[in-house]
Structure formats: C-alpha cells, structure tokens
C-alpha atoms as a PDB file:
ATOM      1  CA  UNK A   1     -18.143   3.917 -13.165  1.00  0.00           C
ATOM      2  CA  UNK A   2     -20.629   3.756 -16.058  1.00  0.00           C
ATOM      3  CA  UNK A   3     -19.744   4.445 -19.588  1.00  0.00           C
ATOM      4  CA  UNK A   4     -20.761   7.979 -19.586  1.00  0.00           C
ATOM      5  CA  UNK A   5     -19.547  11.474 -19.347  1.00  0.00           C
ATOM      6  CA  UNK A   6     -18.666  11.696 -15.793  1.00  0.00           C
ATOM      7  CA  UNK A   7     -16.485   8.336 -16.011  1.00  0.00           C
ATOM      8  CA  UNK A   8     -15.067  10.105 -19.345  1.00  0.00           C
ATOM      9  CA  UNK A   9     -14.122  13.280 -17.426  1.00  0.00           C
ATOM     10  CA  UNK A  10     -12.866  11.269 -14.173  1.00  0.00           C
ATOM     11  CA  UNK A  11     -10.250   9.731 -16.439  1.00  0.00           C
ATOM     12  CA  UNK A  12      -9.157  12.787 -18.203  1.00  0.00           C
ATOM     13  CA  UNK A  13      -8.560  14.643 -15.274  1.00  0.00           C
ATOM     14  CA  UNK A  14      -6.124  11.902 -13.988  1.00  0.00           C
ATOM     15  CA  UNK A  15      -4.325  12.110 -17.581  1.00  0.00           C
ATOM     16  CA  UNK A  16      -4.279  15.852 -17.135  1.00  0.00           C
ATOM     17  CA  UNK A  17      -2.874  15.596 -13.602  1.00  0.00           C
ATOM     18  CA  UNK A  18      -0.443  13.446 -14.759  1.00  0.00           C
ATOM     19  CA  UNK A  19       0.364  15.807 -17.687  1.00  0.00           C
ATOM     20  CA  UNK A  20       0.470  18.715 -15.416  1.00  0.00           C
ATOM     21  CA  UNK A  21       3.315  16.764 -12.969  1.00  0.00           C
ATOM     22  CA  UNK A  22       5.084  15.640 -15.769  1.00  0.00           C
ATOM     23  CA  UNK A  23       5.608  19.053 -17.396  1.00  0.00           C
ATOM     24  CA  UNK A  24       6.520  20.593 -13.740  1.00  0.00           C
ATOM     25  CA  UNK A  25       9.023  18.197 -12.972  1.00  0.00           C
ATOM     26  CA  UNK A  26      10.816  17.529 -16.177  1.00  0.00           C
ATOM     27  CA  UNK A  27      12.447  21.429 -15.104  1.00  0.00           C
ATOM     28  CA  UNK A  28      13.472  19.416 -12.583  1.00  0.00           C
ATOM     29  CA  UNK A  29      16.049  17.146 -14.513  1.00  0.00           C
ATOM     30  CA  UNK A  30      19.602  18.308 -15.542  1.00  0.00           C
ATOM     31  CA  UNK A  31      19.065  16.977 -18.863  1.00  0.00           C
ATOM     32  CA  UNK A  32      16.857  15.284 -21.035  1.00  0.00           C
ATOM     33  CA  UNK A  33      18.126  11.805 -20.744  1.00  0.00           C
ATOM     34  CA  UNK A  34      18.168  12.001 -17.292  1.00  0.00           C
ATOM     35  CA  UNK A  35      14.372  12.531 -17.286  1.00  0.00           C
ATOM     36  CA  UNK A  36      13.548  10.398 -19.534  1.00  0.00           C
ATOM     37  CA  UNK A  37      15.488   7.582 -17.524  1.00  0.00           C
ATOM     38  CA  UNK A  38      13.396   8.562 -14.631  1.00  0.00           C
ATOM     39  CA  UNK A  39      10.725   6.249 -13.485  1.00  0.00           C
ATOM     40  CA  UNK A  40       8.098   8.956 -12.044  1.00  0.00           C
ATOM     41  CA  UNK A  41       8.537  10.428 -15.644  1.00  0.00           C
ATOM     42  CA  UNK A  42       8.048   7.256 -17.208  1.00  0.00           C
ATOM     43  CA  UNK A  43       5.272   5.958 -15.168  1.00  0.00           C
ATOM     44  CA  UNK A  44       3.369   9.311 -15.397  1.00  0.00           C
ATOM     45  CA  UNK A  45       3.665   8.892 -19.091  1.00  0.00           C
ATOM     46  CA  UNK A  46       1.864   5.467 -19.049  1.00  0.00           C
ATOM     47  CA  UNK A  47      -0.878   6.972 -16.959  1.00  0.00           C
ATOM     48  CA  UNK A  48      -1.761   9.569 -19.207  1.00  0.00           C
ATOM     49  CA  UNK A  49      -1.893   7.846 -22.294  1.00  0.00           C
ATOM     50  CA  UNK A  50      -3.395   4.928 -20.531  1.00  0.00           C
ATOM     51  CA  UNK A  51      -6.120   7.223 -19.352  1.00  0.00           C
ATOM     52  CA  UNK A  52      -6.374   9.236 -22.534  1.00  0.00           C
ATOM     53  CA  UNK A  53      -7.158   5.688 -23.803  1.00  0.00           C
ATOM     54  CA  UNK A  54      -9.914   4.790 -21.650  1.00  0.00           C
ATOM     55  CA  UNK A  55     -11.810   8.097 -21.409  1.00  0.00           C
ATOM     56  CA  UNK A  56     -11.836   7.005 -25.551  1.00  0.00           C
ATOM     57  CA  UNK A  57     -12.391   3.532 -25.324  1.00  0.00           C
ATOM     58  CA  UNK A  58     -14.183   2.823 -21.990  1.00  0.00           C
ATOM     59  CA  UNK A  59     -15.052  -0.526 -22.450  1.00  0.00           C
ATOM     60  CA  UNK A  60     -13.766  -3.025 -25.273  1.00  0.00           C
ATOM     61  CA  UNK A  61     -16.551  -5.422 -26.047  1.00  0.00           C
ATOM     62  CA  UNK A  62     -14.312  -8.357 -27.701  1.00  0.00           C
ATOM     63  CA  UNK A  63     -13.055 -10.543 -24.758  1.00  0.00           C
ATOM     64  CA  UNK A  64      -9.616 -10.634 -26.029  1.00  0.00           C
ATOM     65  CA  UNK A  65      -9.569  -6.695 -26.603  1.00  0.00           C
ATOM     66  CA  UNK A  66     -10.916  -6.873 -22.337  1.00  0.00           C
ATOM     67  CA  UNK A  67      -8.228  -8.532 -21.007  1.00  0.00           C
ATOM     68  CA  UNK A  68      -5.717  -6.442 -22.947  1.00  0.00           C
ATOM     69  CA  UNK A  69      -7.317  -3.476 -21.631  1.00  0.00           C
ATOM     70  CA  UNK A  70      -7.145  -5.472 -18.299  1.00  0.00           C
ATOM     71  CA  UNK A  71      -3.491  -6.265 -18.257  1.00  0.00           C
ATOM     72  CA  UNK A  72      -2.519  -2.534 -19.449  1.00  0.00           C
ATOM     73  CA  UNK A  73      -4.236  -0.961 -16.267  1.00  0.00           C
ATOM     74  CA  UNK A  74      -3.084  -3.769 -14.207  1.00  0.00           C
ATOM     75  CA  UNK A  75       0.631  -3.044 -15.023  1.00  0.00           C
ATOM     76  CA  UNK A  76       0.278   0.889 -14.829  1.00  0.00           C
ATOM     77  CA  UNK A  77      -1.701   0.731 -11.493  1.00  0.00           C
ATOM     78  CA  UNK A  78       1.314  -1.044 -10.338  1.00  0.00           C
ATOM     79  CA  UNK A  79       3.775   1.110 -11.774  1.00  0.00           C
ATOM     80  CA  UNK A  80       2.532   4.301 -10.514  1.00  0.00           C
ATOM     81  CA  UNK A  81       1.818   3.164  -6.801  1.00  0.00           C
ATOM     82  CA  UNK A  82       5.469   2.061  -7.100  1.00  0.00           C
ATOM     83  CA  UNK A  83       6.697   5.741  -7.826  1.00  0.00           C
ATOM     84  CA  UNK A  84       4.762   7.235  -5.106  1.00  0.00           C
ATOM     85  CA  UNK A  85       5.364   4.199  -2.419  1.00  0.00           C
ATOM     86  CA  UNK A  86       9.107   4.205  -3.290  1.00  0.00           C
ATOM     87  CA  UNK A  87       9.346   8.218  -3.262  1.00  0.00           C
ATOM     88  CA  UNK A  88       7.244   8.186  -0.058  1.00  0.00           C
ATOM     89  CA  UNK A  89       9.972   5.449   1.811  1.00  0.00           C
ATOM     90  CA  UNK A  90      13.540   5.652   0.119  1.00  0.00           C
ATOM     91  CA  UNK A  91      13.472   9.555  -2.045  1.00  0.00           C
ATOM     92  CA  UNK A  92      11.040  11.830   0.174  1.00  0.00           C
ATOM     93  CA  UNK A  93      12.588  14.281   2.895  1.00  0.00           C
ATOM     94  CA  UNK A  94       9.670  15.342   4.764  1.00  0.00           C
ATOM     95  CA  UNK A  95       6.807  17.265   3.435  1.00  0.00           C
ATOM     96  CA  UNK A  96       9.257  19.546   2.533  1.00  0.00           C
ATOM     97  CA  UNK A  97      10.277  17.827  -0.462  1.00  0.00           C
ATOM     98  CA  UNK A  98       6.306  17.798  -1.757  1.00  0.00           C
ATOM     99  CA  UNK A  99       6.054  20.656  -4.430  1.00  0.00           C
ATOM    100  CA  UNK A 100       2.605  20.451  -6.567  1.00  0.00           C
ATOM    101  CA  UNK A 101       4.507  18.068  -9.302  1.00  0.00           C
ATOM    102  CA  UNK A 102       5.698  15.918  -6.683  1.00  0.00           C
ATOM    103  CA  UNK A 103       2.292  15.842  -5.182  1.00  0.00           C
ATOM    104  CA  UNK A 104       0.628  15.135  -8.258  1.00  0.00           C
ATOM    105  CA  UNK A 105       3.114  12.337  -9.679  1.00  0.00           C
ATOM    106  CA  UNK A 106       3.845  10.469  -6.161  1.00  0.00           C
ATOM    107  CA  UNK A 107       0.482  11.103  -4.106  1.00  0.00           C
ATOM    108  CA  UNK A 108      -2.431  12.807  -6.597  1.00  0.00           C
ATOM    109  CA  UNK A 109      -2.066  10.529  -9.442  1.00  0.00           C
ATOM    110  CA  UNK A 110      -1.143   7.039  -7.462  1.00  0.00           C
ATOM    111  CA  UNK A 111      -4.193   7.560  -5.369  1.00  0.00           C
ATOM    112  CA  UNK A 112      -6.912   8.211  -8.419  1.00  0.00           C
ATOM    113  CA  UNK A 113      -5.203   5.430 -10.424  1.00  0.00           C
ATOM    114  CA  UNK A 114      -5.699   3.157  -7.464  1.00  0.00           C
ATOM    115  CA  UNK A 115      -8.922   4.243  -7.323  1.00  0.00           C
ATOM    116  CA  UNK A 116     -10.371   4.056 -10.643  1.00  0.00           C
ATOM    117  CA  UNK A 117      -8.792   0.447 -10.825  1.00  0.00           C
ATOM    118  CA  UNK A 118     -10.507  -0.597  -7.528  1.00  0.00           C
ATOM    119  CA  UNK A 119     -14.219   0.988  -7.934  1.00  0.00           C
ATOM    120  CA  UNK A 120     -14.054  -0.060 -11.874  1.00  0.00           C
ATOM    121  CA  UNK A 121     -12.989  -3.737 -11.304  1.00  0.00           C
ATOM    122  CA  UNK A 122     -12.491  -6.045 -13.795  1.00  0.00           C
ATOM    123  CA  UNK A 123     -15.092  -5.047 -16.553  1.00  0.00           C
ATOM    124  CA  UNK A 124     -14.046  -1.822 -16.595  1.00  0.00           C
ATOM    125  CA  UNK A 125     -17.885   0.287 -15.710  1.00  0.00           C
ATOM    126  CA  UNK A 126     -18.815   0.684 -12.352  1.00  0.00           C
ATOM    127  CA  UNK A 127     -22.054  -0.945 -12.934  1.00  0.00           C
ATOM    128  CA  UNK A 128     -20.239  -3.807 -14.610  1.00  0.00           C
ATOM    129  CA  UNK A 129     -20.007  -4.525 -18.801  1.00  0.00           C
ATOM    130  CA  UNK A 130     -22.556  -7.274 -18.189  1.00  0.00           C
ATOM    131  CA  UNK A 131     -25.861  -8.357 -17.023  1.00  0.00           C
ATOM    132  CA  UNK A 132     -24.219 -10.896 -14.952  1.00  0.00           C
ATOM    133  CA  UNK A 133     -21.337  -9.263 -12.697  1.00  0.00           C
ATOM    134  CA  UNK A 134     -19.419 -12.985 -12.237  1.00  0.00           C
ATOM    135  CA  UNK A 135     -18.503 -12.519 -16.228  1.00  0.00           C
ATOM    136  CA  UNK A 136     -15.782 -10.138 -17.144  1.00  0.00           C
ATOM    137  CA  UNK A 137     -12.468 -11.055 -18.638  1.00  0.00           C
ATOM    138  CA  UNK A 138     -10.455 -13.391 -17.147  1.00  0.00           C
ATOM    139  CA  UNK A 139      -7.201 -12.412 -14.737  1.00  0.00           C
ATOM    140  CA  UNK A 140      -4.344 -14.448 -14.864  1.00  0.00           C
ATOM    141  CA  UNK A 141      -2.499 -15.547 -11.952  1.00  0.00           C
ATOM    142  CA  UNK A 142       0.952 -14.310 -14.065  1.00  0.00           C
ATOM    143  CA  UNK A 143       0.292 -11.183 -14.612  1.00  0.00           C
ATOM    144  CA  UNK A 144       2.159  -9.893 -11.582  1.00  0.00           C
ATOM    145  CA  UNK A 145       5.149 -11.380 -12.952  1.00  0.00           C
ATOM    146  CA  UNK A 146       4.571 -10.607 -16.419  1.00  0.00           C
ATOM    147  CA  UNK A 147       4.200  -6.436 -15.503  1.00  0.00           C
ATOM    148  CA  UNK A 148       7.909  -7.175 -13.780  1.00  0.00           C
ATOM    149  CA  UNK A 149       9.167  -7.932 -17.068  1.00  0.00           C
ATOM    150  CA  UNK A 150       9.283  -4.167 -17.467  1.00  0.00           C
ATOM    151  CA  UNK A 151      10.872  -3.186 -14.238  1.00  0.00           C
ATOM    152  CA  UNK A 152      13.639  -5.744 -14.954  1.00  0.00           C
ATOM    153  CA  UNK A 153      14.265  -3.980 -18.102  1.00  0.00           C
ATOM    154  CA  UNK A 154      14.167  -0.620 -16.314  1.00  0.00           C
ATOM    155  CA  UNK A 155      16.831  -1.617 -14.158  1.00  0.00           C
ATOM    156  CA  UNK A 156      18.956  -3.394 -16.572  1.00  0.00           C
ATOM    157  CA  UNK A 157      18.465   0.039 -19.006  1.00  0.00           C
ATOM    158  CA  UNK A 158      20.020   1.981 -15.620  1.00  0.00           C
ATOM    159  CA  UNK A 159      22.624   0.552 -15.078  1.00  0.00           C
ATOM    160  CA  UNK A 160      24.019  -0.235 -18.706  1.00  0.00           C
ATOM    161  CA  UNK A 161      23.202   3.715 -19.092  1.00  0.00           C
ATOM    162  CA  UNK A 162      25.051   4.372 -15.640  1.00  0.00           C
ATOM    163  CA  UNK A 163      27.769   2.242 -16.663  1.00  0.00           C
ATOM    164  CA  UNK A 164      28.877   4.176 -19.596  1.00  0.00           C
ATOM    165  CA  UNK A 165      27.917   7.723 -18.935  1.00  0.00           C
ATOM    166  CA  UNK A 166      28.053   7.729 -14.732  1.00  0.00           C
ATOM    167  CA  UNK A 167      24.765   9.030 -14.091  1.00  0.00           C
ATOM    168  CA  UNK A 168      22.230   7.228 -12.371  1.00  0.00           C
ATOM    169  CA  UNK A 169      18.889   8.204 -11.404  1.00  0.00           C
ATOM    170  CA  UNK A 170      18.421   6.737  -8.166  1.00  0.00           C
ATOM    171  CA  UNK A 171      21.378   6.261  -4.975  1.00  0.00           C
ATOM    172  CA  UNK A 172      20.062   2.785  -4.407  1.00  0.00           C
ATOM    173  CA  UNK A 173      20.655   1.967  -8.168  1.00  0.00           C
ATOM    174  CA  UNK A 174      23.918   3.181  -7.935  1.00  0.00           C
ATOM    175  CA  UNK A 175      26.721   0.909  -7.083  1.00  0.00           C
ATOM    176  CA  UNK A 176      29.133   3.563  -7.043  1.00  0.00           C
ATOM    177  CA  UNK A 177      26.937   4.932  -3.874  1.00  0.00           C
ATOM    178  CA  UNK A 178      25.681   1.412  -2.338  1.00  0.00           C
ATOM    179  CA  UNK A 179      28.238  -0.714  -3.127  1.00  0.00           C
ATOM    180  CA  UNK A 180      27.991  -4.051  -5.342  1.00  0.00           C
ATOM    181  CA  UNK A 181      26.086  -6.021  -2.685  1.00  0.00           C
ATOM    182  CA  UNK A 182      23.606  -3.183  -1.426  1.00  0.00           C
ATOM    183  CA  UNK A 183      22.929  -3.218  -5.148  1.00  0.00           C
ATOM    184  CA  UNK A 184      21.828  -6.476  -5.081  1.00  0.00           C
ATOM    185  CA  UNK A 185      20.192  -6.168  -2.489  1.00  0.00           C
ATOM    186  CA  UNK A 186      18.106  -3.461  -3.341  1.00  0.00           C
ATOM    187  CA  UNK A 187      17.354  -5.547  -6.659  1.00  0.00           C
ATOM    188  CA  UNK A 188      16.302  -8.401  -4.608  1.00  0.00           C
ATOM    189  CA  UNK A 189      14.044  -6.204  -2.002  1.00  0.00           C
ATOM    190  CA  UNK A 190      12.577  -3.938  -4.806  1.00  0.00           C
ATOM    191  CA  UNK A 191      11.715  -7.702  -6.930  1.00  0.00           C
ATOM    192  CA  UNK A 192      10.071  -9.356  -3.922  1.00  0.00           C
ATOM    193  CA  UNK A 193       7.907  -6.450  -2.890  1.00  0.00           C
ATOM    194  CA  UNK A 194       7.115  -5.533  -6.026  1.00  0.00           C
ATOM    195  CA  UNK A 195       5.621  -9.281  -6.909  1.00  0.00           C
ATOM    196  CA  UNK A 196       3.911  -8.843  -3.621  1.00  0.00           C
ATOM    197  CA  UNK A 197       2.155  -5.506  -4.424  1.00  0.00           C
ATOM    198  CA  UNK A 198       1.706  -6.891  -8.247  1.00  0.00           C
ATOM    199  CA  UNK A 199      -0.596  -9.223  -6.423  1.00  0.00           C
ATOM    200  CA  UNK A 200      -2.534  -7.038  -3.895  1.00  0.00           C
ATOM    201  CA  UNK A 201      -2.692  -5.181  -7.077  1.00  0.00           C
ATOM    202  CA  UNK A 202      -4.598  -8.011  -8.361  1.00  0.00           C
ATOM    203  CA  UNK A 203      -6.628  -9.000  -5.444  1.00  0.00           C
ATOM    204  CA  UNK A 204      -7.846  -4.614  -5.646  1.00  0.00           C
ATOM    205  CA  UNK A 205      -9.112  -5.832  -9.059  1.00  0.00           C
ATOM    206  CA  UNK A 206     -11.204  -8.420  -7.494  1.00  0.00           C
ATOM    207  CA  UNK A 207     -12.750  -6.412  -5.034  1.00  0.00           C
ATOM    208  CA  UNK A 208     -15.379  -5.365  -7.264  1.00  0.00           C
ATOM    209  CA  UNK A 209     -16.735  -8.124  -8.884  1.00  0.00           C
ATOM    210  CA  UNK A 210     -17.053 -10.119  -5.710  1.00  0.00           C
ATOM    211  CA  UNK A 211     -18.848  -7.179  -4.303  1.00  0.00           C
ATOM    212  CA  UNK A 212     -21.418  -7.226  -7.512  1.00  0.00           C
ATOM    213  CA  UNK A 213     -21.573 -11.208  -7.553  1.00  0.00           C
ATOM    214  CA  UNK A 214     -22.806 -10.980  -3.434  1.00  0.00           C
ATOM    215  CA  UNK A 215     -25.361  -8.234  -4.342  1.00  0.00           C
ATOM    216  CA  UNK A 216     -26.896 -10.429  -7.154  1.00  0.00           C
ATOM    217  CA  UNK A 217     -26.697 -13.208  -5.154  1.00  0.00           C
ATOM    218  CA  UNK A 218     -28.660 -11.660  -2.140  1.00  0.00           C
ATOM    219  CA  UNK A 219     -31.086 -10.342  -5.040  1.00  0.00           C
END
C-alpha cells in the first residue's frame, strides 16, 4: 500500500471503525471499570491509535524506528484477531448477538487489521520501503512471546481486580463460574493458542516480502 493518500485514508477508516465500535459498545458496560477491563475495549483502543499513527507516520525510515513500528502492529494484529476469534468461539450466541459495534470490534476491524498487516508486509508500503524487497526490518523469532507479555498482564490485572471487587469480565476468567482448575485450564489453552496464532501472525507478515523477493527474482 504505497505511501499516499489512499493508504492514508485506508488506515483512518479502520481507526474510525474502531472508534465508532468502541463508542457503541462502551453503553454496553455497567460501569466504567468494567469497560475499561474489557479486552474488545482495550484492543479496539490499540487499533485506533495504532492506525491514527500510521496514516501519520506511514513509513519510519531509521531501521530501529521500522522494527518498532513492526513489533507495535505485530502485537495489535494479534490482539484484535484474538477479540474477534475468542468472541466468535467462547462469547458469541448466534448472529443474534452481532449488533453494528459487535460487528465492527469482533469481525469489521479484525478483518482490515489482518489485512493491512498481510498486503503491507514487513516494510510497511505495498510496493515495499526499498528498491530491493528482501530488505526491510528484521522480525524476531520472540516476538510472539514478547506480545504475550501483555496478555499475561491482562489476566493477572482480572483476576486481582475480580478478587477484590467480584466482577469479572469474562465466565472463563472467573473461578467463581469455572472452578479453580477450568481456570487453569483456560489460562493454559488461551497461552498455547495464542503463541500459536502470535506466530501465524508472523508468518502473515512474511507473506509479502517473499511474494516481492520471487517477482524480482523472476525479473
């Protein structure tokens, strides 16, 4: 997506559709601190002020500035396909349970994240940042591990929350509701998939750049 208008505008309508969802489902919430503690509400929020950021900044030129940039969208393209795979499979009810800011935060948004991050690749254009399409900051083989470091805290923030006040924003986070061992073994579940899809995250990165290194190869 080159460094133009249209890649500026593609990116602020995913921030505004993320806006948009956040602002229809924070009516949603009982109180404040219970939508705040939500992580559709939270990863919504990264997505818009990731995106704000990029339809800014498109594409850092220092390498170091790159694979920050790199590691940001890495982390909330894996965060918000979390909220919408985990609504879709544990939180949904049927279509039925799809208003508009449900459709934007779990399907809308996931999907256009996903897709920025896959047709954009690793330098960030979708013509590429450089002249030669194998270049491009590097991706680290940790960084699916690193961006758990934040879901870890999530869950520890839940339940030291839930613990003292009783409110939890999720059954399966709730031992009162799945017992001591489902707990755990929801942790357990939710950590191995999520290092799985933190990877296929960063194998989606890939996809460009080996597509771009092939076509200069052929040429």
């Amino acid at each position: 997506m080159t460094e133009n208008w249209q890649s500026r505008v593609w990116r602020l309508v995913i921030a505004a559709a993320a806006i948009a969802g956040l602002a229809i489902n924070t009516t949603a919430y009982p109180t404040a601190g219970d939508s705040l503690m939500s992580f559709t509400q939270q990863s919504n929020v990264m997505v818009a002020l990731c995106f704000l950021w990029l339809a800014a900044w498109p594409a850092p030129r220092q390498e170091r500035r790159q694979e920050a940039a790199l590691f940001v969208r890495g982390a909330v393209t894996l965060y918000i396909l979390i909220t919408g795979i985990v609504y879709s499979l544990l939180l949904a009810d049927g279509w039925d349970s799809y208003g508009l800011g449900d459709t934007l935060a779990h399907v809308l948004v996931p999907a256009a994240v996903l897709t920025d991050w896959v047709v954009t690749g690793t330098n960030g254009t979708r013509n590429g940042a450089s002249s030669d399409p194998s270049n491009g900051p590097p991706r680290r083989t940790w960084y699916p591990l690193a961006w758990l470091a934040y879901l870890v805290c999530y869950v520890t923030t839940v339940l030291v929350r839930g613990s003292l006040t009783d409110r939890y924003p999720y059954y399966f986070l709730n031992p009162d509701s799945v017992g001591v061992d489902g707990l755990i073994t929801h942790i357990a579940a939710f950590l191995v998939g999520f290092t799985v899809l933190g990877y296929a995250v960063l194998a989606a990165g890939r996809l460009k750049r080996i597509e771009d290194a092939s076509i200069a190869y052929r040429t």
